[in-house]
C-alpha atoms as a PDB file:
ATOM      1  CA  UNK A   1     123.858 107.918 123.116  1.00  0.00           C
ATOM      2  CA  UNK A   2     123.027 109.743 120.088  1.00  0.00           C
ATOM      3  CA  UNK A   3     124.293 109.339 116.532  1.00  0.00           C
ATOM      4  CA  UNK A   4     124.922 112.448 114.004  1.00  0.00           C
ATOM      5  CA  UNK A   5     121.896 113.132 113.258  1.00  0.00           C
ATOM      6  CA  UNK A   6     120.590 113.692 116.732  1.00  0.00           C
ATOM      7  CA  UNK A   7     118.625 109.877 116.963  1.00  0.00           C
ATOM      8  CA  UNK A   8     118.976 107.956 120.285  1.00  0.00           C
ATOM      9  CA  UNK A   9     120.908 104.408 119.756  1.00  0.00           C
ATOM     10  CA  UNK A  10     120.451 101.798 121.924  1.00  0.00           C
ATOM     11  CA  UNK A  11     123.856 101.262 122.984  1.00  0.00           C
ATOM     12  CA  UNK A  12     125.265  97.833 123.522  1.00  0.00           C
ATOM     13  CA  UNK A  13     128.235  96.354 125.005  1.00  0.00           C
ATOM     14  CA  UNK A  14     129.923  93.180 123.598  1.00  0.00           C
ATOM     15  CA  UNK A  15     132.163  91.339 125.811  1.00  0.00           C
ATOM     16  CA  UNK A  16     133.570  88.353 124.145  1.00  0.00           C
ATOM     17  CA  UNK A  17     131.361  86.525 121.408  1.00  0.00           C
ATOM     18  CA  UNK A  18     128.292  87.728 123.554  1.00  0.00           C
ATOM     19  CA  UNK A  19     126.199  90.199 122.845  1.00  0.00           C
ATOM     20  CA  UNK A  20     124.814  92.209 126.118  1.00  0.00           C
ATOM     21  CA  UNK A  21     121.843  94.146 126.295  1.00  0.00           C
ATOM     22  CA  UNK A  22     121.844  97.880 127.983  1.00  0.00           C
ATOM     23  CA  UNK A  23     119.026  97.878 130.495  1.00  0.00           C
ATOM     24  CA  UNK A  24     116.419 100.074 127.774  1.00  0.00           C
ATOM     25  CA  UNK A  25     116.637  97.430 125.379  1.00  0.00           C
ATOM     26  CA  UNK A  26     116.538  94.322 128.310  1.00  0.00           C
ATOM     27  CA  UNK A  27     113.291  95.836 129.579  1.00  0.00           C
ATOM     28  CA  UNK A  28     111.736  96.435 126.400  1.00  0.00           C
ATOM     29  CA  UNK A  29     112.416  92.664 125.473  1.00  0.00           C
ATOM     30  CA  UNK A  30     111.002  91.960 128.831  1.00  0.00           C
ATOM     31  CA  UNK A  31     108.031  93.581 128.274  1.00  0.00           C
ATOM     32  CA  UNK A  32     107.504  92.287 125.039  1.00  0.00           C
ATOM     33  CA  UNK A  33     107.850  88.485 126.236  1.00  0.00           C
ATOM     34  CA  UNK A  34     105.327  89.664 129.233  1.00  0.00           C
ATOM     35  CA  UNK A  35     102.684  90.695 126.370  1.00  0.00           C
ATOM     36  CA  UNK A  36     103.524  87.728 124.085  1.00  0.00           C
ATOM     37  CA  UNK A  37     102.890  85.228 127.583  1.00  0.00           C
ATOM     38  CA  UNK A  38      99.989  87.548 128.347  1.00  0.00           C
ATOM     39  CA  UNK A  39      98.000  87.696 124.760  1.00  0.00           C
ATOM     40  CA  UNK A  40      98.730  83.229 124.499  1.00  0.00           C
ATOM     41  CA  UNK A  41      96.569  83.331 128.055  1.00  0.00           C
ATOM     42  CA  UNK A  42      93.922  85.516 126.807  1.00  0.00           C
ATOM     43  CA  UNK A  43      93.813  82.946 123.871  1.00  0.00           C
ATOM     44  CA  UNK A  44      93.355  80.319 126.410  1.00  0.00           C
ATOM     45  CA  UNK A  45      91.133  81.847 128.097  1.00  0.00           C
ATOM     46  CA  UNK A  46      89.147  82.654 125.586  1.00  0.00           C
ATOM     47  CA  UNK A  47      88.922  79.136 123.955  1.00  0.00           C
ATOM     48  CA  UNK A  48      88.269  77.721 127.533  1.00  0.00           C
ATOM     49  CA  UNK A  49      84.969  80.030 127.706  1.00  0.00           C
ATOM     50  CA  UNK A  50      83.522  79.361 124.033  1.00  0.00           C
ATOM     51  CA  UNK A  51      83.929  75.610 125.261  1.00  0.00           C
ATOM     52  CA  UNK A  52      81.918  75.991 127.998  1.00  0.00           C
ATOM     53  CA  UNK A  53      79.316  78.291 125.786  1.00  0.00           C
ATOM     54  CA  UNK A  54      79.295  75.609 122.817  1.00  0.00           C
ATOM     55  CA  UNK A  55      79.019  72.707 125.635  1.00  0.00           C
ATOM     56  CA  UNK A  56      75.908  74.539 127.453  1.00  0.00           C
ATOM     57  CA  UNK A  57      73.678  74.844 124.111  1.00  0.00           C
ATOM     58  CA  UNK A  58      74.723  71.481 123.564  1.00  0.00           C
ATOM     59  CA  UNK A  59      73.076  70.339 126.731  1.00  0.00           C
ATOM     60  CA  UNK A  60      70.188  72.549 125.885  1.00  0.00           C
ATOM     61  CA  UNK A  61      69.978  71.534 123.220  1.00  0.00           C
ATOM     62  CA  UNK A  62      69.716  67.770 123.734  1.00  0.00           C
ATOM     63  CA  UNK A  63      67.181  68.569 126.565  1.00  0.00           C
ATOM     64  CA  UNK A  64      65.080  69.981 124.154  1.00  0.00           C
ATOM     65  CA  UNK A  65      65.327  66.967 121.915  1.00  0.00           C
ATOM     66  CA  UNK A  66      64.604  64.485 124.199  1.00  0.00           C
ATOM     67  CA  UNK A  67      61.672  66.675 125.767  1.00  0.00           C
ATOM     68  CA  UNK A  68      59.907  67.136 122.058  1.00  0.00           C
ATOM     69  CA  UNK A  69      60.462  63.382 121.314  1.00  0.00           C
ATOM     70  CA  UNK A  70      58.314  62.600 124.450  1.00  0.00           C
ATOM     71  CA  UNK A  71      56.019  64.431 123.622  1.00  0.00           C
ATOM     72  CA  UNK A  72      56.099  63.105 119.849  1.00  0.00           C
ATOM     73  CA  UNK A  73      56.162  59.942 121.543  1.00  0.00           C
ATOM     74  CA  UNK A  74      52.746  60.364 123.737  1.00  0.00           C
ATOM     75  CA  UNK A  75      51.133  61.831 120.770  1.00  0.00           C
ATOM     76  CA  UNK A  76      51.494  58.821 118.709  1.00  0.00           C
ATOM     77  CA  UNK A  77      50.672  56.091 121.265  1.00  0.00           C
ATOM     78  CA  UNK A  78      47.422  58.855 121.776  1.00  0.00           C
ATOM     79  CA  UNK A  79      46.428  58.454 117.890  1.00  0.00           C
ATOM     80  CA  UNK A  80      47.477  54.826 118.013  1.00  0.00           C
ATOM     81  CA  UNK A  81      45.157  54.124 120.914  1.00  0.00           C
ATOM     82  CA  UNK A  82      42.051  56.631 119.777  1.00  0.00           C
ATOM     83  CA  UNK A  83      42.474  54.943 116.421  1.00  0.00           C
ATOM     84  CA  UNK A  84      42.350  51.220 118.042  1.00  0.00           C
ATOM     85  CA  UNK A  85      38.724  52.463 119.976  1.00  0.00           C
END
């Protein structure tokens, strides 16, 4: 359907107090809802992997720790010990 000035319309048909949709405008709401459902998965997704990232340096992090505080560790007791001699 086109108005006077040659412009499509989406047309609609009311029956009632209800409003119903003509099949153009059903699938474009469709598709919309599919791409809002899609993008809030993506988000998901995406907060599920920079989880994972910030809990890996974590753990690398803390295995780095604990490996230089051994070895700050043994090089104390080492001074304490050539010190003692």
């Amino acid at each position: 359907m086109t108005d006077l000035s040659g412009n499509r319309r989406v047309r609609t048909l009311m029956i009632g107090s209800r409003r119903m949709l003509t099949m153009p405008e059903a699938l474009a709401r469709e598709r919309m809802r599919d791409a809002e459902r899609n993008a809030r998965q993506a988000r998901l997704a995406r907060h599920l992997v920079a989880a994972r990232r910030w809990g890996r340096l974590e753990r690398m992090a803390r295995a780095t720790r604990e490996k230089h505080d051994g070895r700050a560790v043994a090089t104390v007791e080492a001074l304490e010990v050539s010190r003692s001699s």
